[in-house]
Structure formats: structure tokens, C-alpha cells
N, C-alpha and C. Protein backbone atom coordinates (compact mmCIF):
# COMPACT_ATOMS: atom_id res chain seq x y z
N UNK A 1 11.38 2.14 13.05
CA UNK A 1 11.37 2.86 11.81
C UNK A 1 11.24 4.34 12.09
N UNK A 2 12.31 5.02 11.29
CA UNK A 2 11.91 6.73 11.59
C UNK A 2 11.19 6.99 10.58
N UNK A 3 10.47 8.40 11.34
CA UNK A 3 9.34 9.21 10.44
C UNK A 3 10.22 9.60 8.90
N UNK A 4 11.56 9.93 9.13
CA UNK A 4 12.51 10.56 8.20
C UNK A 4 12.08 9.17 6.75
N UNK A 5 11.87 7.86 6.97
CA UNK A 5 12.34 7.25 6.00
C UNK A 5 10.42 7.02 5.23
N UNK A 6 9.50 7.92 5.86
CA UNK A 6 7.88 8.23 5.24
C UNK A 6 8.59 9.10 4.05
N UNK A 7 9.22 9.92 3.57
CA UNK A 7 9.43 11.07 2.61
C UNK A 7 10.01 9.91 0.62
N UNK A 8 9.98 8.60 1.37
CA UNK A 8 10.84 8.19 0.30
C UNK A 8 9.33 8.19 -0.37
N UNK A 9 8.10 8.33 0.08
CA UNK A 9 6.87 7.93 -0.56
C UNK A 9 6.01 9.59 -0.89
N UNK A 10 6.79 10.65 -0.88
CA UNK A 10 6.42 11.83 -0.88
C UNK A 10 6.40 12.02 -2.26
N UNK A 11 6.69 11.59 -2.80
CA UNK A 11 6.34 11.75 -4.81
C UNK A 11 4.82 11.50 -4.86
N UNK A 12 4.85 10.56 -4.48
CA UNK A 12 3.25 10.03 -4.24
C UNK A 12 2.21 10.58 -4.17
N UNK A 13 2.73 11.13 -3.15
CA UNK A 13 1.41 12.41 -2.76
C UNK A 13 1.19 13.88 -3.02
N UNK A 14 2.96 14.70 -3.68
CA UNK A 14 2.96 15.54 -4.45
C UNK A 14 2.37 14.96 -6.06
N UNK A 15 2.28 13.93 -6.31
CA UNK A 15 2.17 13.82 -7.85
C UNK A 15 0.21 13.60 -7.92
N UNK A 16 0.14 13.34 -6.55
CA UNK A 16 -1.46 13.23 -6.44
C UNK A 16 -1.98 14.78 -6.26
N UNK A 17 -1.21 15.60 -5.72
CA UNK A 17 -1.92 16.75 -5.59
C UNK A 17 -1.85 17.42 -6.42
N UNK A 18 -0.83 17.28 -7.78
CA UNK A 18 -0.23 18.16 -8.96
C UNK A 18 -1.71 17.76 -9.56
N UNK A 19 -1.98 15.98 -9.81
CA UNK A 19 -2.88 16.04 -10.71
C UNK A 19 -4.28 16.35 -10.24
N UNK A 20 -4.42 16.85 -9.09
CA UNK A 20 -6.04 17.23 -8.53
C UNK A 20 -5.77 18.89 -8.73
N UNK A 21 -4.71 19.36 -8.90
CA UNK A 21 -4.84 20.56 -9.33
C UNK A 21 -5.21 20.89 -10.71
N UNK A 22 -4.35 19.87 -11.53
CA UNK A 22 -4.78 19.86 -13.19
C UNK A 22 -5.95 19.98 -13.59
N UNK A 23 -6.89 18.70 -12.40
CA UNK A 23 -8.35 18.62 -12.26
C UNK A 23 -9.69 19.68 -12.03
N UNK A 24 -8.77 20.77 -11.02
CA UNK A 24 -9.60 21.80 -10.79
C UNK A 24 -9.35 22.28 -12.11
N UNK A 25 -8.39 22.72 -12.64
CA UNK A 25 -8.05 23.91 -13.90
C UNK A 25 -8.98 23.43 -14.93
N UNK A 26 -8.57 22.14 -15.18
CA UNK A 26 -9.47 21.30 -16.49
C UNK A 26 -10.86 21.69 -16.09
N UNK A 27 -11.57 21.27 -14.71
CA UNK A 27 -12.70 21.46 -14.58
C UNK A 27 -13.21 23.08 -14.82
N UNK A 28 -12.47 24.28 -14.72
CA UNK A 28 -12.72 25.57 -15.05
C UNK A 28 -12.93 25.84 -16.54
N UNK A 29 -12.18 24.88 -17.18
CA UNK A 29 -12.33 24.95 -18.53
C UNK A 29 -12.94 24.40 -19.42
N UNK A 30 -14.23 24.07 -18.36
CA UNK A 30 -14.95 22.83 -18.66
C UNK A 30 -14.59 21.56 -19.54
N UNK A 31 -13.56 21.10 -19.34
CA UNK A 31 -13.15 20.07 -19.59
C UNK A 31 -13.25 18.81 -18.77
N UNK A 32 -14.75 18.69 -18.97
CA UNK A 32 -15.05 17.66 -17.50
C UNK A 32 -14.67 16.19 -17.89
N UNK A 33 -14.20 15.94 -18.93
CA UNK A 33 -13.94 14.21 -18.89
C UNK A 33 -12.48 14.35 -18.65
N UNK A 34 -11.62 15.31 -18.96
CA UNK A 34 -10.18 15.08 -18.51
C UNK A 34 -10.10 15.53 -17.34
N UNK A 35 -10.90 16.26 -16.51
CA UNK A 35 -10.97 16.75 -15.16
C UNK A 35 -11.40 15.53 -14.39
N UNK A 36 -12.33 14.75 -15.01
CA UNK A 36 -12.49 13.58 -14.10
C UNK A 36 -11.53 12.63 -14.14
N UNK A 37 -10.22 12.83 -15.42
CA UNK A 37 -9.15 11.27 -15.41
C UNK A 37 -8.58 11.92 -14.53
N UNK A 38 -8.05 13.39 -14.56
CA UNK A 38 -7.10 13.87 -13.10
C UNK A 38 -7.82 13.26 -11.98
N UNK A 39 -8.66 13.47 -11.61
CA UNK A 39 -9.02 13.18 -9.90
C UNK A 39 -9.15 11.55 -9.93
N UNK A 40 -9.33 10.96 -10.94
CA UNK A 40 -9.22 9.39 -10.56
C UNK A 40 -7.74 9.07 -10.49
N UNK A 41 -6.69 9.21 -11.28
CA UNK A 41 -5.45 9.57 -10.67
C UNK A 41 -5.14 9.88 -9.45
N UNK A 42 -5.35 10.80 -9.25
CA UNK A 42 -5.64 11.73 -8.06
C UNK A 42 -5.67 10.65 -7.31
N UNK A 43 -6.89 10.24 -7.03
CA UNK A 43 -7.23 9.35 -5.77
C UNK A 43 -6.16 7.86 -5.85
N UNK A 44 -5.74 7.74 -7.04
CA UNK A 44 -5.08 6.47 -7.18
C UNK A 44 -3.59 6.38 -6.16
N UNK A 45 -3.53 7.75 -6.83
CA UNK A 45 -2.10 7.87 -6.08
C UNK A 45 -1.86 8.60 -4.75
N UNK A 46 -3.22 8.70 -4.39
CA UNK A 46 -3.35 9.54 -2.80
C UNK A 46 -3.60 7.85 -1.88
N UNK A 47 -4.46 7.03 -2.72
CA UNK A 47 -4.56 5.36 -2.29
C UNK A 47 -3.04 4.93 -1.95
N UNK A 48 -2.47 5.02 -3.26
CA UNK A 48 -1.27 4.14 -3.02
C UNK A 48 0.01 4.77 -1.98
N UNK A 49 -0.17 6.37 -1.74
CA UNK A 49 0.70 6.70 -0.38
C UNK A 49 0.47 6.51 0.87
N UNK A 50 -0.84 6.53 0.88
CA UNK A 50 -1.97 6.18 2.38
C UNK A 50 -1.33 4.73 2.44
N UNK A 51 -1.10 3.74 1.72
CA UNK A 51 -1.25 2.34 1.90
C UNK A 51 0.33 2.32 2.11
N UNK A 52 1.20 2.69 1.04
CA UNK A 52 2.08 2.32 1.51
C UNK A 52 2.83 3.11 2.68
N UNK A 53 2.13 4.16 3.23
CA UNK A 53 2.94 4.61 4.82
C UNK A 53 2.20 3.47 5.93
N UNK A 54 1.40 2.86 5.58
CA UNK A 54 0.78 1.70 6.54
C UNK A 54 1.30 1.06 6.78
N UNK A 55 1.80 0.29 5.77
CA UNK A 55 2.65 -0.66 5.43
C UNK A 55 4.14 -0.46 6.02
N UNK A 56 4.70 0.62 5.36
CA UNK A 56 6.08 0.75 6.45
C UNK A 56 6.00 1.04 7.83
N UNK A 57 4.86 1.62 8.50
CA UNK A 57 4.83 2.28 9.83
C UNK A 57 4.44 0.57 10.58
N UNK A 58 3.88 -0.59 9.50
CA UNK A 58 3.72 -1.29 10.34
C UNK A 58 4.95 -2.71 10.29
N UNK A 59 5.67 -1.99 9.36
CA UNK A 59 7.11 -3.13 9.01
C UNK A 59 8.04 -3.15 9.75
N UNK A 60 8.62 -3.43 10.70
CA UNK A 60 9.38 -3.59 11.48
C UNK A 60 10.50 -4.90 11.74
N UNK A 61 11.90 -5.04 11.86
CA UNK A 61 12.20 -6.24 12.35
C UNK A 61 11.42 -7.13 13.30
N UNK A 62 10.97 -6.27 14.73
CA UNK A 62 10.18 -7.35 15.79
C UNK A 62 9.47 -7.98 15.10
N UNK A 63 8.44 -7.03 14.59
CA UNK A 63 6.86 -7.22 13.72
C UNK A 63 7.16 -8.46 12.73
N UNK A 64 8.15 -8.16 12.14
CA UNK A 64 8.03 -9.37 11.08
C UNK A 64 8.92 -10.53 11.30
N UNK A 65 10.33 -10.75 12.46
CA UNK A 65 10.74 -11.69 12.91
C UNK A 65 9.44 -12.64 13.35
N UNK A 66 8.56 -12.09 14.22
CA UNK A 66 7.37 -13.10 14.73
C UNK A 66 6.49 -13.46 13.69
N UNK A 67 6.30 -12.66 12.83
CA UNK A 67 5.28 -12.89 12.01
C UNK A 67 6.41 -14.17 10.56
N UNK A 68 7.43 -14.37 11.00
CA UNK A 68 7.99 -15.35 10.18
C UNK A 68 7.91 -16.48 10.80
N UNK A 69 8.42 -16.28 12.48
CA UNK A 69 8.11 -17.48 13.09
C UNK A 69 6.74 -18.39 13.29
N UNK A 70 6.03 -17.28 13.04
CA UNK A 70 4.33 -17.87 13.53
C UNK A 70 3.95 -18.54 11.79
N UNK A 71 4.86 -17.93 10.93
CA UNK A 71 4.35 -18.21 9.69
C UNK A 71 4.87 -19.14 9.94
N UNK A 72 5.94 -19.96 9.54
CA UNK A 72 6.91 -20.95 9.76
C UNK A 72 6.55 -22.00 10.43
N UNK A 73 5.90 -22.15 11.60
CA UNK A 73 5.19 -22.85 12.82
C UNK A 73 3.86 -23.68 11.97
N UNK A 74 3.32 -22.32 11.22
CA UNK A 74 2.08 -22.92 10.41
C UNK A 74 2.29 -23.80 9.51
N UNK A 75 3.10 -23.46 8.94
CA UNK A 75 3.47 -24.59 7.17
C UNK A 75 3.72 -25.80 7.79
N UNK A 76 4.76 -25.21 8.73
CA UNK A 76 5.43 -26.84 9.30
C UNK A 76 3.97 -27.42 9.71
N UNK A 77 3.18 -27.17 10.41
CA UNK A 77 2.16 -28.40 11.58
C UNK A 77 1.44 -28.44 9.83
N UNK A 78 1.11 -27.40 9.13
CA UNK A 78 0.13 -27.87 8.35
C UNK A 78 1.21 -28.81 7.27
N UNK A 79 2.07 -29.58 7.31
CA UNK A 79 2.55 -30.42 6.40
C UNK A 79 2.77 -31.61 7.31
N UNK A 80 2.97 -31.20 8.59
CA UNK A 80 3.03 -32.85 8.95
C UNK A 80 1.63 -33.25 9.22
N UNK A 81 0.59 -32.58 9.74
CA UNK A 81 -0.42 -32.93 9.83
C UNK A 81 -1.37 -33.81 8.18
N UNK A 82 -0.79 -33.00 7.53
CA UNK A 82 -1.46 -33.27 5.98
C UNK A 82 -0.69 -35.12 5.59
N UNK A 83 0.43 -34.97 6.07
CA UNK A 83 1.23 -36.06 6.49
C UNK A 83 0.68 -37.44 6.74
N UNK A 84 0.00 -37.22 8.05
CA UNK A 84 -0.46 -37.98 9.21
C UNK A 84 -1.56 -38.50 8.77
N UNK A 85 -2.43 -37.32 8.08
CA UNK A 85 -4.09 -37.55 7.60
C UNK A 85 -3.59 -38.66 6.34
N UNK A 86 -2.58 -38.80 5.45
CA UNK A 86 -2.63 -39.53 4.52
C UNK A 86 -2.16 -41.17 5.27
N UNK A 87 -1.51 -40.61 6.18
CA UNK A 87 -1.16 -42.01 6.13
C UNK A 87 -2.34 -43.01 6.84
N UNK A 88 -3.33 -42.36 7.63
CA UNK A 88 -4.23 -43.18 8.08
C UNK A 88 -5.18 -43.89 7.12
């Protein structure tokens, strides 16, 4: 995965910093209960870019070919096994 294809999640984190700016201004204007919905925003959407660059930096064909096979491996033993236990 290239670094180039992290930017598709760059709204994310400009739209988190627009509203922690709103937050400071509101907070100057003592407008402290709408200064506090900006920064919970804020953090919502600073959460959800953090998570999802995790997520792609850790998505990969290798990464998830094995992680289908190992999944795949599991269902299967855990259905014949579940199988086996009934029939005894």
C-alpha cells in the first residue's frame, strides 16, 4: 500500500481541525457548551482518521490472503468437529 492512497482519509482530519478551531473561537466567546460540541467532534473525527489509517496501513493482499486462509481453516475444523461431537 502507498503512503499516496492515506490522503483519501484527509477530509477527516482537516474537518477535525476546522471544528477544534470553531472550538477555540466559540470558547473566546464564551460560548462554552457549543465550544465543547466542537471539540467532541473534534476528537470524533481525529478518532475516526487515526483508526482508519490503521486499518489501511495494516490491509494488505499478503495480510489478508492469510488471514482468509487461517479464517477458512477455522470454520471448516470448527464445523466438522461440531459434526463429530453430535454424532457421538
Amino acid at each position: 500500500m502507498g503512503w499516496g492512497r492515506l490522503s483519501e482519509f484527509a477530509f477527516l482530519r482537516e474537518n477535525a481541525e476546522s471544528f477544534f478551531r470553531n472550538a477555540e473561537y466559540l470558547y473566546g466567546q464564551r460560548e462554552y457548551n457549543l465550544a465543547a460540541f466542537n471539540v467532541e467532534q473534534a476528537m470524533q473525527l481525529m478518532l475516526k482518521y487515526f483508526l482508519a489509517v490503521k486499518v489501511e496501513i495494516f490491509r494488505g493482499p499478503a495480510l489478508l490472503g492469510g488471514f482468509s486462509e487461517r479464517r477458512g481453516a477455522c470454520v471448516r475444523g470448527y464445523g466438522s468437529s461440531t459434526r463429530n461431537m453430535r454424532a457421538s
